[in-house]
Protein backbone atom coordinates (compact mmCIF):
# COMPACT_ATOMS: atom_id res chain seq x y z
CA UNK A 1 96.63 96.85 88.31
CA UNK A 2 92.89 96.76 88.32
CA UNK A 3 92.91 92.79 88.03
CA UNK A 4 95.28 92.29 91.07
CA UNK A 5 93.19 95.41 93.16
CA UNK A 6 89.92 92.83 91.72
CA UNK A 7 91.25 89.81 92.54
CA UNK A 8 92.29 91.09 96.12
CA UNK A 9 89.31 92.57 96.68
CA UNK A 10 87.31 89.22 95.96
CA UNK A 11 89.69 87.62 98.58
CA UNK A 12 89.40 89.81 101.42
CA UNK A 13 85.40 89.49 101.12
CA UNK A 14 85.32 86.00 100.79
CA UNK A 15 88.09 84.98 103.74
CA UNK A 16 88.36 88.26 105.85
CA UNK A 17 91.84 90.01 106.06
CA UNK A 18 92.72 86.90 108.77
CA UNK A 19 94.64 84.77 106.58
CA UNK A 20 96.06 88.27 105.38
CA UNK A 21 97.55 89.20 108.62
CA UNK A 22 98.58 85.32 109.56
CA UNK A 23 100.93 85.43 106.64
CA UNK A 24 102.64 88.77 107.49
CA UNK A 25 103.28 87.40 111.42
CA UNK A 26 104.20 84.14 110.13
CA UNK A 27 107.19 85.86 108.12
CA UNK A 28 110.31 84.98 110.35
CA UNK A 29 113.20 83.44 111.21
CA UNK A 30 114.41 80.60 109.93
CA UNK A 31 111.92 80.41 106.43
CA UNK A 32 113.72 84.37 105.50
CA UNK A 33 117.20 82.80 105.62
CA UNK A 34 116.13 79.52 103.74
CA UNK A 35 114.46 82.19 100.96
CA UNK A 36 117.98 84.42 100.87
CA UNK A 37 119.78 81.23 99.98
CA UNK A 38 117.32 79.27 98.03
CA UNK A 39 116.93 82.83 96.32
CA UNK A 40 120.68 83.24 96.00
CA UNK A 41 120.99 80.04 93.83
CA UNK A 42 117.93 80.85 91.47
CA UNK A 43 119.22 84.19 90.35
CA UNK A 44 122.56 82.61 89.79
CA UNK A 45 120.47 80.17 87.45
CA UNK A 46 118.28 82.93 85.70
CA UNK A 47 121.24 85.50 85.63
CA UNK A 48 123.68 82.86 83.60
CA UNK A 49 120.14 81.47 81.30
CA UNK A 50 120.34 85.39 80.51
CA UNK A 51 124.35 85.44 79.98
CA UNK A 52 123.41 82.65 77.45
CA UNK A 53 120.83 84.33 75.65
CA UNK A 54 122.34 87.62 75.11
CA UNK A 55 125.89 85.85 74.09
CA UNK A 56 123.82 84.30 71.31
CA UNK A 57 122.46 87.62 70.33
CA UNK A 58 126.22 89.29 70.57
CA UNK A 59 125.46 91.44 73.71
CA UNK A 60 127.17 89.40 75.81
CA UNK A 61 128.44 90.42 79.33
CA UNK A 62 130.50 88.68 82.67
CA UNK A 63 128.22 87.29 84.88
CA UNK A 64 129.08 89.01 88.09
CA UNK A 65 127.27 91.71 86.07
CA UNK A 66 124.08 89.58 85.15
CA UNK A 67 123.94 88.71 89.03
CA UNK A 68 123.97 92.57 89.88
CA UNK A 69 121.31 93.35 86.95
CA UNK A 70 118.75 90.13 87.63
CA UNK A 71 118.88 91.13 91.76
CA UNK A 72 118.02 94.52 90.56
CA UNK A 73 115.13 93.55 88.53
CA UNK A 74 113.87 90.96 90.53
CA UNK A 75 113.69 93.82 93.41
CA UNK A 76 111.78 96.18 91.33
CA UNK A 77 109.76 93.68 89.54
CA UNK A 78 108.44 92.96 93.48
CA UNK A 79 107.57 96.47 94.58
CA UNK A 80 106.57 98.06 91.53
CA UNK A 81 103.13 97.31 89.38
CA UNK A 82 103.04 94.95 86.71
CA UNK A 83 105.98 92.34 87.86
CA UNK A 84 107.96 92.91 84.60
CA UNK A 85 109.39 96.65 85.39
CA UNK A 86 112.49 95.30 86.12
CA UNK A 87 112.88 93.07 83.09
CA UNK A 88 112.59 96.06 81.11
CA UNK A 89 115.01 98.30 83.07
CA UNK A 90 117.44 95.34 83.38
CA UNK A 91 116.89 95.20 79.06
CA UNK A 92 117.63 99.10 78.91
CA UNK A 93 120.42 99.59 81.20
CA UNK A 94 122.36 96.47 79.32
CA UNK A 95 121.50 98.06 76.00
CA UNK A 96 122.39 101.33 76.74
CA UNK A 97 125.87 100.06 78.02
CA UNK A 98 126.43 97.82 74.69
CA UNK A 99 125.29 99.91 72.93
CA UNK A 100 122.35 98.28 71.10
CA UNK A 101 118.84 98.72 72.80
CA UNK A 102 117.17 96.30 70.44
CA UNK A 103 119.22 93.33 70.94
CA UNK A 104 119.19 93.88 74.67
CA UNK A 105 115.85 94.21 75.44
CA UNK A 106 115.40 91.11 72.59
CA UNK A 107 117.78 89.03 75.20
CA UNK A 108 115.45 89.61 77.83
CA UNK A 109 112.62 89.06 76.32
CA UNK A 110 113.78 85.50 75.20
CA UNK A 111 115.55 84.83 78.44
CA UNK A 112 111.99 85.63 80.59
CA UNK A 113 109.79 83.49 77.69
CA UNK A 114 112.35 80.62 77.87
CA UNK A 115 112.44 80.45 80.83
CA UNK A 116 108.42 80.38 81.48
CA UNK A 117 108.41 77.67 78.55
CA UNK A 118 109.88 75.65 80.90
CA UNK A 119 108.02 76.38 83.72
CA UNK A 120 105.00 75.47 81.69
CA UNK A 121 106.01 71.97 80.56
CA UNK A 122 107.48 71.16 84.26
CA UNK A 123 104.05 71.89 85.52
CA UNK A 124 101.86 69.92 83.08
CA UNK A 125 104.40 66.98 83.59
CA UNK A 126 104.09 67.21 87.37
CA UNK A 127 100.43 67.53 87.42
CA UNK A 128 100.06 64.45 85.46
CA UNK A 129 102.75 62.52 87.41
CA UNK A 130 101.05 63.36 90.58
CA UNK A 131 97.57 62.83 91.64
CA UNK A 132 94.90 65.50 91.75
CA UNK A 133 91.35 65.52 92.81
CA UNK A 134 89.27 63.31 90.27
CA UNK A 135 87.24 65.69 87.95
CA UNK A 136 89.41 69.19 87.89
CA UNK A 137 90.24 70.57 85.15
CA UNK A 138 93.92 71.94 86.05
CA UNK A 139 95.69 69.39 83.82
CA UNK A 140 93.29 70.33 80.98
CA UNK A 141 93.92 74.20 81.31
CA UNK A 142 97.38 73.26 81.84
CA UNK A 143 97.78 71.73 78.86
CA UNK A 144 96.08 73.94 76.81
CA UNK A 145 98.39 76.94 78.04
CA UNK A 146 101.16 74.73 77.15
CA UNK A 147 100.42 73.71 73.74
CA UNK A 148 99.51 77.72 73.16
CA UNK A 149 102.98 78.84 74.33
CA UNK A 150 104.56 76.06 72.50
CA UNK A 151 102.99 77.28 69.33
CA UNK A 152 103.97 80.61 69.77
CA UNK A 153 107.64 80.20 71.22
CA UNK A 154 109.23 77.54 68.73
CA UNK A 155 106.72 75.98 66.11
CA UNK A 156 105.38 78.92 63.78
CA UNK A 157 108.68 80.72 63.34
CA UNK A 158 109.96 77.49 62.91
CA UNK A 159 107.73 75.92 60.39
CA UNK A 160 106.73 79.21 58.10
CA UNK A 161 108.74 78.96 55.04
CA UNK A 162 111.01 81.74 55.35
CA UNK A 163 109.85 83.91 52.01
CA UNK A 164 106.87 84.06 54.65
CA UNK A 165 108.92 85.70 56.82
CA UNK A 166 109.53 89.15 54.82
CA UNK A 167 108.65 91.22 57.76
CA UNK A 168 111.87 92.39 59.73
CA UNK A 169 110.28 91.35 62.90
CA UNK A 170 109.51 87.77 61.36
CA UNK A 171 113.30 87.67 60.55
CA UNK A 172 114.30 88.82 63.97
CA UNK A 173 112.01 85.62 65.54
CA UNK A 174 113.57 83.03 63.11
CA UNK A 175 117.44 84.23 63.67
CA UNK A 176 116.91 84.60 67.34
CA UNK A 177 115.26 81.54 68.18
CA UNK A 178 117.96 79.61 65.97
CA UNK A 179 120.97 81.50 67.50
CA UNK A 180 119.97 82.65 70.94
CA UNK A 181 117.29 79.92 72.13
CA UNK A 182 118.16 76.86 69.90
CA UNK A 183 121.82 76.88 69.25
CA UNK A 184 123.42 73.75 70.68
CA UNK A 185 125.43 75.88 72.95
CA UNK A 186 122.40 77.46 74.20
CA UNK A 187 119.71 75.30 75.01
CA UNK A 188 121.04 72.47 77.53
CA UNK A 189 122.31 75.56 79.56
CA UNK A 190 118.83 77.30 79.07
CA UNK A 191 116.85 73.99 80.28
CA UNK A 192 119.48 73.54 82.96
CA UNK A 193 118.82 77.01 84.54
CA UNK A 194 115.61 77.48 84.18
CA UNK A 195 114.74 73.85 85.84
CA UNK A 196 116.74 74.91 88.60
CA UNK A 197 114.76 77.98 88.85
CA UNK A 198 111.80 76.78 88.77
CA UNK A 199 112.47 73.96 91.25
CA UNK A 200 114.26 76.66 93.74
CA UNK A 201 111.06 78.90 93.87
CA UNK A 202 109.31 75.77 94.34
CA UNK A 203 111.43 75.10 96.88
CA UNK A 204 109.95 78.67 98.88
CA UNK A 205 106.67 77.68 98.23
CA UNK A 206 107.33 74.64 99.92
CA UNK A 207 108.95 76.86 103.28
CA UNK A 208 106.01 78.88 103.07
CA UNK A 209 103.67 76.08 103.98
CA UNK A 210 105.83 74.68 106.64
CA UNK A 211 105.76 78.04 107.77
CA UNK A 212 101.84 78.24 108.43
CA UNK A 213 101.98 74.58 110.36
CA UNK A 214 100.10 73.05 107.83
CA UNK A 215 100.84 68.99 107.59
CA UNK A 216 100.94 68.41 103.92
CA UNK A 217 102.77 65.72 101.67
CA UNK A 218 105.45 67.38 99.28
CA UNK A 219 103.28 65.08 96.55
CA UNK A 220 100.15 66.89 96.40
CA UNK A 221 102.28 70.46 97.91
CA UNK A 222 104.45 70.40 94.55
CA UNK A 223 101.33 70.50 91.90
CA UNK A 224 99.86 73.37 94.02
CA UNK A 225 103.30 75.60 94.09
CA UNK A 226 103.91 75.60 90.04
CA UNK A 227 100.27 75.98 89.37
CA UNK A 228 100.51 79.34 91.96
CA UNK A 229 104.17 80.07 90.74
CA UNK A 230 102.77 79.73 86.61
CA UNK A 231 100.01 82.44 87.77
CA UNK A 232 101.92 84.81 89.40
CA UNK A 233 103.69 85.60 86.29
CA UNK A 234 101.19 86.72 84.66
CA UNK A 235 101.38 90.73 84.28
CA UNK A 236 97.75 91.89 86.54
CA UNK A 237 99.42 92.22 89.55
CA UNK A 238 100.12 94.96 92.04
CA UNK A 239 104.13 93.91 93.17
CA UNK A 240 103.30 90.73 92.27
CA UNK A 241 99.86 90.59 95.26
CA UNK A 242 96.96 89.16 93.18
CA UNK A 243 96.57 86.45 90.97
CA UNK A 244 99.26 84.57 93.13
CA UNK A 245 96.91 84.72 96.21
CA UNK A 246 93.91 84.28 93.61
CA UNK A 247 95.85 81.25 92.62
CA UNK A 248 96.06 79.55 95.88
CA UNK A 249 92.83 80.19 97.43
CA UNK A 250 91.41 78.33 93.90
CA UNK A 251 93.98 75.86 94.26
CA UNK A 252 94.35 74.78 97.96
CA UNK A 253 90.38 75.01 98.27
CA UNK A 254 90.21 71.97 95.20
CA UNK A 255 92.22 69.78 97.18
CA UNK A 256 90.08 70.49 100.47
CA UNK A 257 92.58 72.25 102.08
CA UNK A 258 90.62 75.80 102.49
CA UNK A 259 91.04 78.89 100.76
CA UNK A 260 92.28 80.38 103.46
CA UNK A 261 95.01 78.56 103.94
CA UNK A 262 95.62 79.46 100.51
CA UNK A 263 95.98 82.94 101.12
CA UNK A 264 98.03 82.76 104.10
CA UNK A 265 100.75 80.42 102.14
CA UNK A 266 100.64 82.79 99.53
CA UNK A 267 101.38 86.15 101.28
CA UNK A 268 104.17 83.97 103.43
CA UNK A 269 105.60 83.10 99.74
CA UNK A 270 105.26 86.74 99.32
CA UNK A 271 106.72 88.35 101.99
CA UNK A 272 109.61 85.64 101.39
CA UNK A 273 110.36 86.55 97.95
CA UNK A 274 110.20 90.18 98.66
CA UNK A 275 112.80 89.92 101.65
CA UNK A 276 114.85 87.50 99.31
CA UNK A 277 115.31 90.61 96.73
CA UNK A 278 116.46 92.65 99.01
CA UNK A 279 120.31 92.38 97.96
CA UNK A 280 118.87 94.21 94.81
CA UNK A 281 117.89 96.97 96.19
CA UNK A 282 121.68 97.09 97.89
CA UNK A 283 122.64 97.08 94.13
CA UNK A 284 120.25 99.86 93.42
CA UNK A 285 121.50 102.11 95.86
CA UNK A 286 125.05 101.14 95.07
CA UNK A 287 124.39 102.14 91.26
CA UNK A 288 123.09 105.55 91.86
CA UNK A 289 125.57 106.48 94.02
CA UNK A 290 128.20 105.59 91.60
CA UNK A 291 126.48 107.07 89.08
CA UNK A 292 126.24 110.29 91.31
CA UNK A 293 129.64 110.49 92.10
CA UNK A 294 130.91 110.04 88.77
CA UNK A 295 128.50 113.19 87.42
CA UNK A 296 130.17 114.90 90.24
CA UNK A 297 133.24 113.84 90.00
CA UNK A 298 134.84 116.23 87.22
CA UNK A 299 133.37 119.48 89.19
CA UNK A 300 134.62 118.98 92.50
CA UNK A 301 137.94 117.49 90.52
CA UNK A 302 138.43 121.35 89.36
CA UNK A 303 138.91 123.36 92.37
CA UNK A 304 141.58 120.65 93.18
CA UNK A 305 143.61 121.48 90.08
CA UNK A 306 143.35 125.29 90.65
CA UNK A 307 144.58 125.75 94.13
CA UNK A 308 147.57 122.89 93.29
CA UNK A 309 148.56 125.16 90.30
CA UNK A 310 148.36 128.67 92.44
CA UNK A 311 150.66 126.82 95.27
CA UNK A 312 153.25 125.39 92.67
């Protein structure tokens, strides 16, 4: 939390709270529906990448449920600190209902990391595809991050000899990656997904900037949204406000666009993803009600069955 409060901090002295309060008025209409649907599709995507995972893993569930659980995380992921609070709670409440915490919060640990893999080599392919300002060093730190989470997703469980591999966590890795990431009737599904995914949020970046008026070509937009969409996932964020608006002030500023305009896109892509998780707070309530009901249930069930049984 202190790195997004920093980060936000070093915004509003350097731009003013302007491009703050642009974004929040700017937040209407016609870019909220496009978010709900856009939205709608890329949970479908990250909800069945999940479904995939966790079958591998053999905590497998219908995907009417994985919808439910991912709109509920993605909700709580954007209101509460951190921006992986709902991954976890998604990875408990599945485990506790299987049955097996481990392999449940496993699933969603390899479902998020799979899925930001991809994210990873989509945006060191675009950057390089597209043009960028001579002399910045995104593709550079781009690749670097790449080649890091390479290294640490697939190669070194991969290569160590397996002897190597004595510790029970080492085991876990190996198996996981080789029946939950890997496995032929995994991966194409995984890629699939999380391409989608990654294109659909994209996708609200790209609304977002229509949003604010600015006349920009989808060729130099697209580099800017994953390079913002690859920071905000990192865990220093308050609701996911901070290194996402840190991101495009750096970003839009390289290509002479302003930092301000920066800002304003980003709390517009902001606002939109928040309203786009609404539905999972819907579920939330939903959930606890049920849940409510059913502790209830039995007690108020009793005084039924003892006035039917003094009238008989």
């Amino acid at each position: 939390m202190a790195g997004g409060v920093a980060i936000l901090a070093v915004l509003v002295w350097r731009v003013g709270t302007g491009p703050l309060v642009d974004g929040l008025r700017l937040t209407t209409g016609w870019p909220i529906a496009a978010a709900l649907a856009i939205t709608l599709l890329t949970t479908l995507c990250c909800a069945w990448r999940w479904r995939l995972v966790a079958g591998g893993l053999g905590v497998e569930m219908p995907l009417r449920t994985a919808v439910a659980a991912y709109y509920r995380s993605q909700f709580l992921n954007a209101t509460l600190p951190g921006g992986v609070i709902g991954d976890v709670h998604r990875g408990v409440r599945h485990g506790r209902e299987v049955g097996d915490l481990g392999r449940s919060l496993r699933a969603v640990a390899w479902e998020r990391a799979s899925g930001f893999a991809v994210q990873i080599v989509l945006t060191v392919a675009v950057l390089f595809l597209l043009s960028w300002p001579a002399g910045s060093f995104v593709p550079s730190v781009a690749v670097t991050v790449v080649v890091v989470a390479g290294v640490a997703l697939i190669a070194v469980p991969l290569c160590l000899n397996r002897r190597r591999l004595s510790s029970r966590i080492g085991r876990a890795l190996t198996s996981d990656l080789r029946d939950a990431v890997l496995a032929p009737r995994a991966w194409p599904g995984i890629l699939l997904a999380s391409t989608v995914a990654v294109l659909g949020h994209a996708a609200v970046f790209l609304i977002a900037v229509r949003a604010t008026g600015a006349d920009v070509s989808p060729a130099r937009l697209l580099p800017l949204a994953l390079v913002v969409l690859t920071a905000s996932a990192v865990p220093t964020n308050i609701a996911g406000w901070g290194p996402r608006e840190g991101a495009a002030a750096w970003a839009f500023s390289s290509l002479g666009l302003g930092a301000a305009l920066g800002v304003t896109v980003a709390v517009v892509y902001g606002m939109l993803a928040l309203v786009a998780t609404l539905p999972g707070a819907v579920v939330l309530v939903v959930a606890r009600r049920r849940a409510r009901d059913s502790a209830r249930g039995p007690t108020e069930a009793q005084p039924e069955r003892v006035g039917s049984a003094v009238d008989a």
